[in-house]
Structure formats: structure tokens, C-alpha cells
C-alpha atoms as a PDB file:
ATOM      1  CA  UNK A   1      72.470 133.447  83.134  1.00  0.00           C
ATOM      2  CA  UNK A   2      71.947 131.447  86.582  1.00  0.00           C
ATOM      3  CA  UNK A   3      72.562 128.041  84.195  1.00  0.00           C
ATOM      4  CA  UNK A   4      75.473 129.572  83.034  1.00  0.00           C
ATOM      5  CA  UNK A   5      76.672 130.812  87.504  1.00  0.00           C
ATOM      6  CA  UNK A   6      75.926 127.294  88.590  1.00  0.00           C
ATOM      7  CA  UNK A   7      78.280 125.733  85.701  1.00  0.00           C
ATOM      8  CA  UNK A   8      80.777 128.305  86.773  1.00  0.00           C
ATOM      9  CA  UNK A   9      83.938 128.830  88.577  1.00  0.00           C
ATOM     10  CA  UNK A  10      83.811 131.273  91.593  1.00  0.00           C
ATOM     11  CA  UNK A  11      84.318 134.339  90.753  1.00  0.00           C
ATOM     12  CA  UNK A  12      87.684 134.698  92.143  1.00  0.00           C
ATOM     13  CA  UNK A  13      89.314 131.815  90.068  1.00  0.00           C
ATOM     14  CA  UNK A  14      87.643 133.957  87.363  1.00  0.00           C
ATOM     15  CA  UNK A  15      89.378 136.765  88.289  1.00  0.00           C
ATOM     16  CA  UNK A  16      92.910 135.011  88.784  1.00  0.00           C
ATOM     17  CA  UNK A  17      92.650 134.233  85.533  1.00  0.00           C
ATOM     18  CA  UNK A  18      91.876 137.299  84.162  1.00  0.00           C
ATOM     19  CA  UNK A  19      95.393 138.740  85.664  1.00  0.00           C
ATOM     20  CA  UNK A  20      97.104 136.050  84.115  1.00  0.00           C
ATOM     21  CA  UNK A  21      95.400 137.406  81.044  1.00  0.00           C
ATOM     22  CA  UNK A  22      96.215 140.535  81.447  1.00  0.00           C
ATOM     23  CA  UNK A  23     100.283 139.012  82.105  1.00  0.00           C
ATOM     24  CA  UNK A  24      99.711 137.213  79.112  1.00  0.00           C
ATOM     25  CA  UNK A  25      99.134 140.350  76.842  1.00  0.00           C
ATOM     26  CA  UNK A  26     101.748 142.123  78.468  1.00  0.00           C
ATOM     27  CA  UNK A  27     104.527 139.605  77.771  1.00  0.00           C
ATOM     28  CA  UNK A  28     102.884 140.033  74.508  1.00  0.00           C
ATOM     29  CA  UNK A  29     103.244 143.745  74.055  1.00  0.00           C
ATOM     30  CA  UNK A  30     107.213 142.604  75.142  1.00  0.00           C
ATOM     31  CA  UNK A  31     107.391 140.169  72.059  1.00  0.00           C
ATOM     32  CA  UNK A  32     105.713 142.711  69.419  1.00  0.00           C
ATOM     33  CA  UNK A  33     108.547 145.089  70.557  1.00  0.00           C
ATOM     34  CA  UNK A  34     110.896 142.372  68.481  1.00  0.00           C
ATOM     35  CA  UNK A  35     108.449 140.488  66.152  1.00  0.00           C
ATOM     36  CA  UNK A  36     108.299 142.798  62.931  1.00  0.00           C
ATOM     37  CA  UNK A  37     112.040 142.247  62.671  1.00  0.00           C
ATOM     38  CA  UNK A  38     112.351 138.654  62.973  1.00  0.00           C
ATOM     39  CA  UNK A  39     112.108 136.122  60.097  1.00  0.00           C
ATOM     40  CA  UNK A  40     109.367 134.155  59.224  1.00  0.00           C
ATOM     41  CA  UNK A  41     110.239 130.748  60.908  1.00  0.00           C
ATOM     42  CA  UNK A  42     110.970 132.643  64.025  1.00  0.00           C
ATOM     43  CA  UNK A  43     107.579 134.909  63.653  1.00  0.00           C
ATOM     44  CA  UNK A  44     105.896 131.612  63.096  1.00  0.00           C
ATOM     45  CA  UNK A  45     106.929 129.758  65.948  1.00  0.00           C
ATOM     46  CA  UNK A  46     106.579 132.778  68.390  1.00  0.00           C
ATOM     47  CA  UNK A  47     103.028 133.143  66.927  1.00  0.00           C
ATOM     48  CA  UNK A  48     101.980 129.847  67.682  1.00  0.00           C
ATOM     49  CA  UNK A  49     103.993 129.426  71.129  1.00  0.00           C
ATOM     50  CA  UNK A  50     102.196 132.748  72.287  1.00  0.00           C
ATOM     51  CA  UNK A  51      98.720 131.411  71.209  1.00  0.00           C
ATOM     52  CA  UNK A  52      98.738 128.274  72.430  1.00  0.00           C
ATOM     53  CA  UNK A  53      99.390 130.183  75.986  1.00  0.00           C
ATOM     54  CA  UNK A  54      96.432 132.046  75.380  1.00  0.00           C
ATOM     55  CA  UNK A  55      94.387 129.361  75.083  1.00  0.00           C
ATOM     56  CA  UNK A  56      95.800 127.727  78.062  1.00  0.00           C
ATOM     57  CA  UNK A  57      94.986 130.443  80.091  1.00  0.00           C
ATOM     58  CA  UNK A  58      91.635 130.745  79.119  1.00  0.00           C
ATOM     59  CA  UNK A  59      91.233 127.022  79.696  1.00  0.00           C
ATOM     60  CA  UNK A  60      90.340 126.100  75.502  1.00  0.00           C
ATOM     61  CA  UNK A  61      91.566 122.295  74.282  1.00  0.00           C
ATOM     62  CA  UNK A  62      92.820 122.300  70.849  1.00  0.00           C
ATOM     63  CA  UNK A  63      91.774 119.633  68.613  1.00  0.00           C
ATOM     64  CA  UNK A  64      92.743 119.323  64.767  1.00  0.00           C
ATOM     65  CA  UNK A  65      91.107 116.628  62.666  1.00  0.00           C
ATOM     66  CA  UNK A  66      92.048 116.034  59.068  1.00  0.00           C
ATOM     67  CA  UNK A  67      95.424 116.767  56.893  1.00  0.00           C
ATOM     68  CA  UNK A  68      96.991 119.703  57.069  1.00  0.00           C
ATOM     69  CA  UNK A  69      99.247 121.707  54.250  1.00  0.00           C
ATOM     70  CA  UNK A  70     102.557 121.303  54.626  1.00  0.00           C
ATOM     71  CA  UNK A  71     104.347 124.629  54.414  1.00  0.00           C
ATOM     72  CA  UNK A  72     106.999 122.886  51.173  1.00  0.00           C
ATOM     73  CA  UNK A  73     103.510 123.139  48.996  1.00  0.00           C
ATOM     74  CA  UNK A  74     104.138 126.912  49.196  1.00  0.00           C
ATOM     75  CA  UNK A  75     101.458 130.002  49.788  1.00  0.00           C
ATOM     76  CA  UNK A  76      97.945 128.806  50.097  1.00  0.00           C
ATOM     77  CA  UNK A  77      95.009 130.887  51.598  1.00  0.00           C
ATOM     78  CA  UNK A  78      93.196 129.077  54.455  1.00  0.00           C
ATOM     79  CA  UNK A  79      89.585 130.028  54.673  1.00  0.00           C
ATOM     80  CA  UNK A  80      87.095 129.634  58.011  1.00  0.00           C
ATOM     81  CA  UNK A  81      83.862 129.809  59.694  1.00  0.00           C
ATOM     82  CA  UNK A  82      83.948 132.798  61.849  1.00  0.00           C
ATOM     83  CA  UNK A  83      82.335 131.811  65.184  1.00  0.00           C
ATOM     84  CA  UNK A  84      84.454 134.202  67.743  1.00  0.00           C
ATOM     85  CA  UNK A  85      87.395 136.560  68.400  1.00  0.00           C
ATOM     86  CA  UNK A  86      89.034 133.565  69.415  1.00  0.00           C
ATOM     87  CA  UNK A  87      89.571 131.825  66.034  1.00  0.00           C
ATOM     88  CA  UNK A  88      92.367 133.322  65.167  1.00  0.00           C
ATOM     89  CA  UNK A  89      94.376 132.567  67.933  1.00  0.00           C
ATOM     90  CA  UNK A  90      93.174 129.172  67.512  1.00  0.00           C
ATOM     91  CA  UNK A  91      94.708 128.732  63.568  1.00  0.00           C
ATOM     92  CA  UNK A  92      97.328 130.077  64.807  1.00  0.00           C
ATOM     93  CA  UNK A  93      98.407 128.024  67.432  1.00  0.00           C
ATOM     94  CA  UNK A  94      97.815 125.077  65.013  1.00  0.00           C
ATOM     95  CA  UNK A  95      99.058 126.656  61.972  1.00  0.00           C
ATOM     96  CA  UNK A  96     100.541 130.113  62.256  1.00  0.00           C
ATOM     97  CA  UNK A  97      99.975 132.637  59.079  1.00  0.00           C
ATOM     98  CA  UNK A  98      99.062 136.695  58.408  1.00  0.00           C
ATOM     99  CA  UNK A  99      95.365 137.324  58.958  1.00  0.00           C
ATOM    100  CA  UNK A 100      93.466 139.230  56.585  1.00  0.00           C
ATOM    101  CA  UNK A 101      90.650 141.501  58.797  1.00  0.00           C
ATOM    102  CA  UNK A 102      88.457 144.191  59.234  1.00  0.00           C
ATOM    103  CA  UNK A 103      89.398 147.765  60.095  1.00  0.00           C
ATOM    104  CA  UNK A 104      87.682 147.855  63.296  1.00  0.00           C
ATOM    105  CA  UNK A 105      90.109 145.149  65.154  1.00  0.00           C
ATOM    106  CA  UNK A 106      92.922 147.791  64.602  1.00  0.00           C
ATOM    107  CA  UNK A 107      91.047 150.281  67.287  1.00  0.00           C
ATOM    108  CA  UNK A 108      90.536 147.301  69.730  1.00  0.00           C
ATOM    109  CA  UNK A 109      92.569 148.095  72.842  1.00  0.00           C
ATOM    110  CA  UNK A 110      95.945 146.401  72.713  1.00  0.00           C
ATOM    111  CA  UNK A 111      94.627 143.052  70.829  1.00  0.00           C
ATOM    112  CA  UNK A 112      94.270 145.489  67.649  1.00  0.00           C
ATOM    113  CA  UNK A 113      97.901 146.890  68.223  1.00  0.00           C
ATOM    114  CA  UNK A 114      99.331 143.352  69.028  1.00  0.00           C
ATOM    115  CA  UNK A 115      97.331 142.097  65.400  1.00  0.00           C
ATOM    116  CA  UNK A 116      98.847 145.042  63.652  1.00  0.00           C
ATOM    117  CA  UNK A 117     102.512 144.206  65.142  1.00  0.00           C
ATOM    118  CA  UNK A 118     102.295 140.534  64.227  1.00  0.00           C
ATOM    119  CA  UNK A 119     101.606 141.612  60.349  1.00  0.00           C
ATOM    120  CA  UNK A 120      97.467 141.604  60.172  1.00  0.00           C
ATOM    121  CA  UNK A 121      95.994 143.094  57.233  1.00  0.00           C
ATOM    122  CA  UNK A 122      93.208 145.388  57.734  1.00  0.00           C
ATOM    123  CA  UNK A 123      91.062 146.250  54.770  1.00  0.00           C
ATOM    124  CA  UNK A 124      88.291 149.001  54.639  1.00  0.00           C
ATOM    125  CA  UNK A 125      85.467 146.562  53.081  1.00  0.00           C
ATOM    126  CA  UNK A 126      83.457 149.723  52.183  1.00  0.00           C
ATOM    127  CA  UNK A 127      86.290 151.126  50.003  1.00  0.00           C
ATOM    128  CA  UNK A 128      86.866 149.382  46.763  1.00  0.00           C
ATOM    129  CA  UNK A 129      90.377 150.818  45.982  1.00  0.00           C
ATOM    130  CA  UNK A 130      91.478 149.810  49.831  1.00  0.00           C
ATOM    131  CA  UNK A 131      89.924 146.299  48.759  1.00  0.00           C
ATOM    132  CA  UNK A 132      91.975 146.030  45.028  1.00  0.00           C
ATOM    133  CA  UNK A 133      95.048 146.964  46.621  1.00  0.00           C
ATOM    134  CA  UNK A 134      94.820 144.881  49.464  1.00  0.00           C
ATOM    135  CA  UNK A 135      94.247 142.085  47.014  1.00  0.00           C
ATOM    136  CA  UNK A 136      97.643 142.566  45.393  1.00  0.00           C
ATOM    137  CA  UNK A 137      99.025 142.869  48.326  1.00  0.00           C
ATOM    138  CA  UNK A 138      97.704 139.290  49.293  1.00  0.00           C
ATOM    139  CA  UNK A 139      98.094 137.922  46.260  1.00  0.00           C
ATOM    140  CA  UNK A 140     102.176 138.642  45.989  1.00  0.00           C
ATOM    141  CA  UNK A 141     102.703 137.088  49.522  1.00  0.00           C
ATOM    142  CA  UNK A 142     100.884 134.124  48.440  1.00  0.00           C
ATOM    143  CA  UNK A 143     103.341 134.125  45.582  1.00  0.00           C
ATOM    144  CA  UNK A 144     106.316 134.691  47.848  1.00  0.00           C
ATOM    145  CA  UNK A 145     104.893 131.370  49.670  1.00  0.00           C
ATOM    146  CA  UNK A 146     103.740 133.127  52.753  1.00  0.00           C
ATOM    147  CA  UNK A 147     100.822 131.713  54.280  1.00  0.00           C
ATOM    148  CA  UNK A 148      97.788 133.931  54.416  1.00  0.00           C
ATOM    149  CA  UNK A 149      94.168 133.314  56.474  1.00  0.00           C
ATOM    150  CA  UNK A 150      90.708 135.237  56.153  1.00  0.00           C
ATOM    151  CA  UNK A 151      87.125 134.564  56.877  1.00  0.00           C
ATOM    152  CA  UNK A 152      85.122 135.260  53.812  1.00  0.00           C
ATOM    153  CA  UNK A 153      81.885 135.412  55.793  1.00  0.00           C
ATOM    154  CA  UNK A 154      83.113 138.810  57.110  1.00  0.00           C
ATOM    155  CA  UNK A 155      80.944 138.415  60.454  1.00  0.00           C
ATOM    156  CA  UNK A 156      80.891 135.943  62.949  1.00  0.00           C
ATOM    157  CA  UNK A 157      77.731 133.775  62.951  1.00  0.00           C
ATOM    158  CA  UNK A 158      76.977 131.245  66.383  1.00  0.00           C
ATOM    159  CA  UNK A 159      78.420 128.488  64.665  1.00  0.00           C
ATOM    160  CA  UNK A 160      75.259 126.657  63.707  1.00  0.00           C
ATOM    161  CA  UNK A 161      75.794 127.367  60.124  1.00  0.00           C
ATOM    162  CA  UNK A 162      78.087 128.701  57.655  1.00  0.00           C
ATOM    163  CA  UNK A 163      76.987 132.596  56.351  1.00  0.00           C
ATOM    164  CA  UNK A 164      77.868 133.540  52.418  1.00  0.00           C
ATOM    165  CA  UNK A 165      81.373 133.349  51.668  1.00  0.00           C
ATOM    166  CA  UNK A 166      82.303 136.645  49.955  1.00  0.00           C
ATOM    167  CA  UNK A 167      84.092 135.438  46.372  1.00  0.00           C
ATOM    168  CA  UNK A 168      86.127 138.839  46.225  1.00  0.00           C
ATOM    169  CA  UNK A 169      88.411 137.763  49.205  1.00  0.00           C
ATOM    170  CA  UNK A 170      89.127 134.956  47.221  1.00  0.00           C
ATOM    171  CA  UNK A 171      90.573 136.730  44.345  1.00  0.00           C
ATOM    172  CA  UNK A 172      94.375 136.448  45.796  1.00  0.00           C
ATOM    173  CA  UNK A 173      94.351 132.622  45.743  1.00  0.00           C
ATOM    174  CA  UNK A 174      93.405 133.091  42.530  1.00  0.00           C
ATOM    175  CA  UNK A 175      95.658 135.933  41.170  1.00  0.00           C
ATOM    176  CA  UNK A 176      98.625 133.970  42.803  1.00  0.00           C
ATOM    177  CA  UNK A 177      97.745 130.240  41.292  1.00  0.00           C
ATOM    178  CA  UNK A 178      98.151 129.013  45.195  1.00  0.00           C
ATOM    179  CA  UNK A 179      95.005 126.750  46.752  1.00  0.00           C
ATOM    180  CA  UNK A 180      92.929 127.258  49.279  1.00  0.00           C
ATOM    181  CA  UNK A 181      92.576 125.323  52.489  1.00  0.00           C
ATOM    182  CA  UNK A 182      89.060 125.626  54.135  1.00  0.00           C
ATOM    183  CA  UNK A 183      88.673 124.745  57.601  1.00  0.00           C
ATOM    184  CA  UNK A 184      85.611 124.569  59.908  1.00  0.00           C
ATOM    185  CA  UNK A 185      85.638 125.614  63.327  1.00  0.00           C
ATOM    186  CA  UNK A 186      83.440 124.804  66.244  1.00  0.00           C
ATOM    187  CA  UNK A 187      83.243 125.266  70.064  1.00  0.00           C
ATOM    188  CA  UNK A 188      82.714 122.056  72.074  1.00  0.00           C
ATOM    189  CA  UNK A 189      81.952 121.160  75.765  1.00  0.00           C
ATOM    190  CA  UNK A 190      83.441 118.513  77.381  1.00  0.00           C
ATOM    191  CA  UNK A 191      80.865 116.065  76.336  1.00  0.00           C
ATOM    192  CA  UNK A 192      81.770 117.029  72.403  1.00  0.00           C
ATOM    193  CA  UNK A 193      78.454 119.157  72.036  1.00  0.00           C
ATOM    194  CA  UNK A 194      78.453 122.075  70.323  1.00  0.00           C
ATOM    195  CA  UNK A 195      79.703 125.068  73.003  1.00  0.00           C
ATOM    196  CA  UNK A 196      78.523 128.737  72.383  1.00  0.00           C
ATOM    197  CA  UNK A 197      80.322 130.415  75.108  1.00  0.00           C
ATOM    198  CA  UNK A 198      82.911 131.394  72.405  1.00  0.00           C
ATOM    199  CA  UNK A 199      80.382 133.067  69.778  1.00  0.00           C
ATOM    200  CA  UNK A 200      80.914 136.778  69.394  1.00  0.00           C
ATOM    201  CA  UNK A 201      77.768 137.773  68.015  1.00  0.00           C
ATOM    202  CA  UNK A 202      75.067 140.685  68.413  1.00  0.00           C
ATOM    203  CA  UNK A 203      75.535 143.585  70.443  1.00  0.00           C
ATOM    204  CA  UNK A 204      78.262 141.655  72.696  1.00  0.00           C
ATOM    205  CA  UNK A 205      81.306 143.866  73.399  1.00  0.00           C
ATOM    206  CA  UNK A 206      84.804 142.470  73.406  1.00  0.00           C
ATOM    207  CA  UNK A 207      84.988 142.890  77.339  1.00  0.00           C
ATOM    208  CA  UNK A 208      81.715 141.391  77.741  1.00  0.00           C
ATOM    209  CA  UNK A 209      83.075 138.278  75.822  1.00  0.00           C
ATOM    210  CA  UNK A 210      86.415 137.446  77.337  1.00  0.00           C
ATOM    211  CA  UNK A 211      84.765 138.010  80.714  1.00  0.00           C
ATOM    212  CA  UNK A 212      81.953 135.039  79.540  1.00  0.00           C
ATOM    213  CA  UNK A 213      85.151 132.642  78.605  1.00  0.00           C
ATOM    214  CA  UNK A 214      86.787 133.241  81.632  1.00  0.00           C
ATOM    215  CA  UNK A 215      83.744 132.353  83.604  1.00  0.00           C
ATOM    216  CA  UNK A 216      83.633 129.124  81.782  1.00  0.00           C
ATOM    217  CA  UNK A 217      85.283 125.803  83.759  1.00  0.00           C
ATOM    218  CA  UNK A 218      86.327 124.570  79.871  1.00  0.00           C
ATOM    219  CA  UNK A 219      86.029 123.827  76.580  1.00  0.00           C
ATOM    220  CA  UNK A 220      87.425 122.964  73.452  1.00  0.00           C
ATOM    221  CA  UNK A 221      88.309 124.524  69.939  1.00  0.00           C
ATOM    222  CA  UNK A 222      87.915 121.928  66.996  1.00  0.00           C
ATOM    223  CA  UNK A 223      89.255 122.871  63.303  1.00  0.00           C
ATOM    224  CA  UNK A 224      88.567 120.241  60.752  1.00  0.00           C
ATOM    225  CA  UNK A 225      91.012 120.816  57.849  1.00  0.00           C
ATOM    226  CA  UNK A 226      89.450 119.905  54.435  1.00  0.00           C
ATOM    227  CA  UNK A 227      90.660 118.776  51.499  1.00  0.00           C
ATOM    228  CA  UNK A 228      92.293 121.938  49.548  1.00  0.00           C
ATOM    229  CA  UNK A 229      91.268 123.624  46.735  1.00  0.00           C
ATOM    230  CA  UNK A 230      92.839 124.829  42.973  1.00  0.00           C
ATOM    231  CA  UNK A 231      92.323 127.981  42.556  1.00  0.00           C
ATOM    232  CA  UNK A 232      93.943 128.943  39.453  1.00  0.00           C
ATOM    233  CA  UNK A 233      91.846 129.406  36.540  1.00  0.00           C
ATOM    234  CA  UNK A 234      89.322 129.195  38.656  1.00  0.00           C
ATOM    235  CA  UNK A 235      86.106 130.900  38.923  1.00  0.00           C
ATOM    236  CA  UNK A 236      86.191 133.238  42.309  1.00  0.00           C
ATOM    237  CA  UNK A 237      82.069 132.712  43.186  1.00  0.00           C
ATOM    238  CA  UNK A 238      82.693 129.149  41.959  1.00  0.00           C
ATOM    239  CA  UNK A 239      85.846 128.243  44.603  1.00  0.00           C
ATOM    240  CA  UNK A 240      84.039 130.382  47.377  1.00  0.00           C
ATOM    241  CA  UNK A 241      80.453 128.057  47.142  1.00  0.00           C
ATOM    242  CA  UNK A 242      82.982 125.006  46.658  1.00  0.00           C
ATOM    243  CA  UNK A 243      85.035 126.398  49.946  1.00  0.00           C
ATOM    244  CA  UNK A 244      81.375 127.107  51.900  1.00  0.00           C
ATOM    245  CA  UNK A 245      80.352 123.560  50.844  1.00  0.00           C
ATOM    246  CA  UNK A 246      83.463 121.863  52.388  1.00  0.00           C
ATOM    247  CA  UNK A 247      83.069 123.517  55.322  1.00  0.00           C
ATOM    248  CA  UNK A 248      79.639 122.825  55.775  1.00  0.00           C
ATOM    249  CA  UNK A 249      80.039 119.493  55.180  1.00  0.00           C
ATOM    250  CA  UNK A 250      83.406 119.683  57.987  1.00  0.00           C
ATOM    251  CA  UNK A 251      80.973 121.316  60.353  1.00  0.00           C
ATOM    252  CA  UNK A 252      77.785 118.200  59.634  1.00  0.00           C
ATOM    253  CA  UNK A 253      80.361 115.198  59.799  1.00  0.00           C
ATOM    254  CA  UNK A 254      80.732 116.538  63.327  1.00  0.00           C
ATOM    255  CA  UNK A 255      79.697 114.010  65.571  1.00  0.00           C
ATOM    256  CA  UNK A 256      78.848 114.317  69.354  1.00  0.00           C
ATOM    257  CA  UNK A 257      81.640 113.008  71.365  1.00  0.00           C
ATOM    258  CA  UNK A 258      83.275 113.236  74.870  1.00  0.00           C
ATOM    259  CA  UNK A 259      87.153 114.506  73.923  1.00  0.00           C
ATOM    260  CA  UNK A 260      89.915 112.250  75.165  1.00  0.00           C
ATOM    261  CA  UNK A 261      92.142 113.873  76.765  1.00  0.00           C
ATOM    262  CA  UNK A 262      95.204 112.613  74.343  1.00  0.00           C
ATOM    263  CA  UNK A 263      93.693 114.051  71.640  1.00  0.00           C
ATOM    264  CA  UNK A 264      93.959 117.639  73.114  1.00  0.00           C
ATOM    265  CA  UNK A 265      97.338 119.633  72.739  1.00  0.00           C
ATOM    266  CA  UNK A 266      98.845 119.283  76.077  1.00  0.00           C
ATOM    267  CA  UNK A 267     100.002 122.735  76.369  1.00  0.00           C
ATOM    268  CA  UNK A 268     102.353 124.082  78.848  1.00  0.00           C
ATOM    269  CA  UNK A 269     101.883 126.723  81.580  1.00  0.00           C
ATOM    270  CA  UNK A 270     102.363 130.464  79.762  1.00  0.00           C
ATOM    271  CA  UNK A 271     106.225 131.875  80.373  1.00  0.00           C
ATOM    272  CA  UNK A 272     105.702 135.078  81.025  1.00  0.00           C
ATOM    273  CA  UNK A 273     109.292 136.405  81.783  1.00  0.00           C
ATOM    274  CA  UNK A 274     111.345 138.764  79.840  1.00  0.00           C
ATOM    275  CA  UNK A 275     114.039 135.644  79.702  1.00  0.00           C
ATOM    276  CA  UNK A 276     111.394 133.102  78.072  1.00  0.00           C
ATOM    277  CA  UNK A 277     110.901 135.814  75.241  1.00  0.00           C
ATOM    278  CA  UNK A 278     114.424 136.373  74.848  1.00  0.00           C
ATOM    279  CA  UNK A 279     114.851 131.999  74.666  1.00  0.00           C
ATOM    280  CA  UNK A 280     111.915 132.298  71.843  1.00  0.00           C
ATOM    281  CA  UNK A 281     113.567 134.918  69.884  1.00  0.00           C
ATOM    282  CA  UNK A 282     117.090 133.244  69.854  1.00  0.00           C
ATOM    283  CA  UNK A 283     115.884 129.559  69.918  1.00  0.00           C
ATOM    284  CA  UNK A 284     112.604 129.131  67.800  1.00  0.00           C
ATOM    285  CA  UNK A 285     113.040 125.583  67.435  1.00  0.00           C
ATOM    286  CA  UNK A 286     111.435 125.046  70.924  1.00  0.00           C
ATOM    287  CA  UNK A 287     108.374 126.163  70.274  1.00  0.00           C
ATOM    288  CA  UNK A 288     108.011 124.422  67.158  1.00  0.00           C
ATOM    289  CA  UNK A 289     105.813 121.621  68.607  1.00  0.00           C
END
């Protein structure tokens, strides 16, 4: 802990930036008010706009190595490593899509309200009729060619390896005849070393960890899009060890390396008037960076 104080801002900066946090969520809560209603290019590129603010904010570089879908190939299910709370704002300020996750997030104060506004699905894991249904549900969006993300771990791990991939969250893909997209994620310092300031493991509350990332100078988020997969006529256990594998292998090819800065998203400073929400809602185009 005193390693961690003497690498840290003063408490005060900490604080500052936990009221633009708090701004941040609120401005968020304004959009959410709108977002169900919207269309999906518009839903996307507010998604990603309000995101990439967060991690601005909360001083994370985004990095993306590797090539990425391209939304004319239709519905695919992207599959991750599942280090923090963090990740998903991460994909989605890269590449925005509807998040498949765990009851629980839907009590969180207002992140679990703001996931449930910007079209999460939460699934009871314990209850196999929650978990067939939301399969179907899944597996028609991927049809309709919306773009659908899940961790098949279904914990978060510290990032040093990848846990067992679940093969029944993979059913959709499957169901649909779309392909999955694994990507790995990892935390780095400045010096491109594996960062753990992010994980959200153990007996850590939510509080506890945003209040650990704000007291953190910086870092840097790093997805590593793999090649993607064919899932139809494909065996579920099969594509999920195949998915695991790539992302292992993402997460080992990894090398140690101080980021330059052009190779992190240079992301404005967060808008946090009523008038920049009302600019995303009518104009997406501008935040489709």
C-alpha cells in the first residue's frame, strides 16, 4: 500500500477526479434518458463517445492491436478475458456492442441502471430456463446483425491467465451461423508491463476499486483482436477451447514495451453539458472516430 501512496497522485487530484466522475455518470444518467429510443448507429456512437470519456477521466490509454470486424460482415459475438469492471467500457469505446452479464451488475448503484438502459443482458447463470431463453434471445440479434459481447470465463481473473471459457455462452454464435471474435485484454503501465491496478478480484468492492484507479497517475488498456472464428456447425466446447487458445496466445505474444504516445487514442476532454448530449443525439457522425 505505501508502494502504491508514493506512485500516487495527492489525494486531492484524486478527489478532483472523482467529481468529474461523478459529472461523468450524471451526464450519463442524462443520455440513458434518450438512448433506448435511438437507432443503432446513433446508440453506437453515443456508446463509444461516452466511454472513451470515461476512460479519459480515469486517466486509461487505449490501445488496439490486430484487425478488427467490420460491422458489413454482420452479427458476430466477441469474446474476452475478464480482468476488471473496466473492460467493458474499454470494447466499447473501441467497438461498441450489447453486453451479455451477470445479474448482480443490475443492483450496482447507477452503473447497473446505466448497463440496463444501454441494452445489457443480464442472465441468472444458476437458472437454466433464464440461460435457454437468454440464448435465443442472443442468438436472433446475432441474426439481425447486431453485435453482441460476453466473457465466457464468468469471473474476472488478475489477468495472468485465461480461466475456462464456459461453451454454453457460446451456443448463440452458433445457433445464429455468425463468428466469433476473441479478444485479449490486459492492463499496462507506462513502461508496457503488465498493470494490476485494474483487476477486480477477491473480496474487492466496486467503491474500493474505482477509488484504487483514481489513485493511479496512469495506465493503459490493450485489446488484441484475434483472428475470428466459424461457428456454425461447430462444436460449442470445441469453439470455446479454440476461443481460450487464441486468447491465450493474444495475451503470451504480449511483449514488454514503453507505449508511444501515437499509438494511444488521443481522446478529448469529457462534454458534460446538456447541449453536448443534445449535439450527440442529433449529430452521431461526430463521435464516430
Amino acid at each position: 500500500m505505501r508502494n502504491m501512496d508514493k506512485h500516487s497522485p495527492e489525494i486531492l487530484v484524486s478527489l478532483f477526479r472523482g467529481c468529474r466522475l461523478a459529472l461523468h455518470l450524471l451526464y450519463g444518467m442524462f443520455l440513458a434518458i434518450f438512448y433506448p429510443y435511438l437507432n443503432q448507429t446513433r446508440q453506437r456512437c453515443i456508446l463509444k463517445a461516452w466511454s472513451r470519456q470515461l476512460l479519459t477521466i480515469l486517466n486509461i490509454g487505449i490501445q488496439a492491436e490486430g484487425q478488427q470486424p467490420t460491422r458489413v460482415e454482420g452479427g458476430y459475438l466477441i469474446v474476452a478475458n475478464h480482468v476488471s469492471w473496466l473492460d467493458i467500457f474499454v470494447l466499447n469505446a473501441i467497438h461498441p456492442s450489447r453486453f451479455i452479464a451477470k445479474s448482480e451488475v443490475r443492483s450496482w448503484p447507477l452503473i447497473g441502471w446505466l448497463c440496463k438502459r444501454s441494452g445489457t443482458i443480464f442472465i441468472e447463470r444458476a437458472m437454466r430456463r433464464d440461460a435457454a431463453l437468454i440464448t435465443q434471445r442472443v442468438s436472433l440479434l446475432l441474426k439481425q446483425g447486431v453485435c453482441v459481447s460476453l466473457f465466457p470465463e464468468g469471473t474476472t481473473t488478475d489477468g495472468k491467465q485465461v480461466g475456462h471459457f464456459y461453451s454454453a455462452l457460446i451456443q448463440p454464435a452458433i445457433d445464429a451461423g455468425a463468428r466469433l471474435c476473441p479478444i485479449a485484454l490486459r492492463y499496462l503501465d507506462d513502461q508496457g508491463e503488465p498493470s494490476f491496478a485494474a483487476a477486480f478480484t477477491g473480496n474487492t468492492t466496486l467503491a474500493q476499486s474505482i477509488w484504487c484507479i483514481l489513485r493511479c497517475r496512469h495506465h493503459n488498456a490493450l485489446a488484441v483482436f484475434t483472428p475470428t472464428l466459424a461457428a456454425s456447425n461447430e462444436n460449442r466446447r470445441v469453439l470455446a477451447h479454440a476461443a481460450q487458445e487464441a486468447i491465450t496466445r493474444g495475451l503470451q505474444n504480449i511483449t514488454p514495451r514503453k507505449q508511444e504516445p501515437e499509438t494511444i487514442f488521443a481522446l478529448p476532454q469529457p462534454l458534460l453539458s446538456a447541449q453536448s448530449g443534445y449535439v450527440l443525439l442529433l449529430n452521431p457522425n461526430l463521435a464516430d472516430d
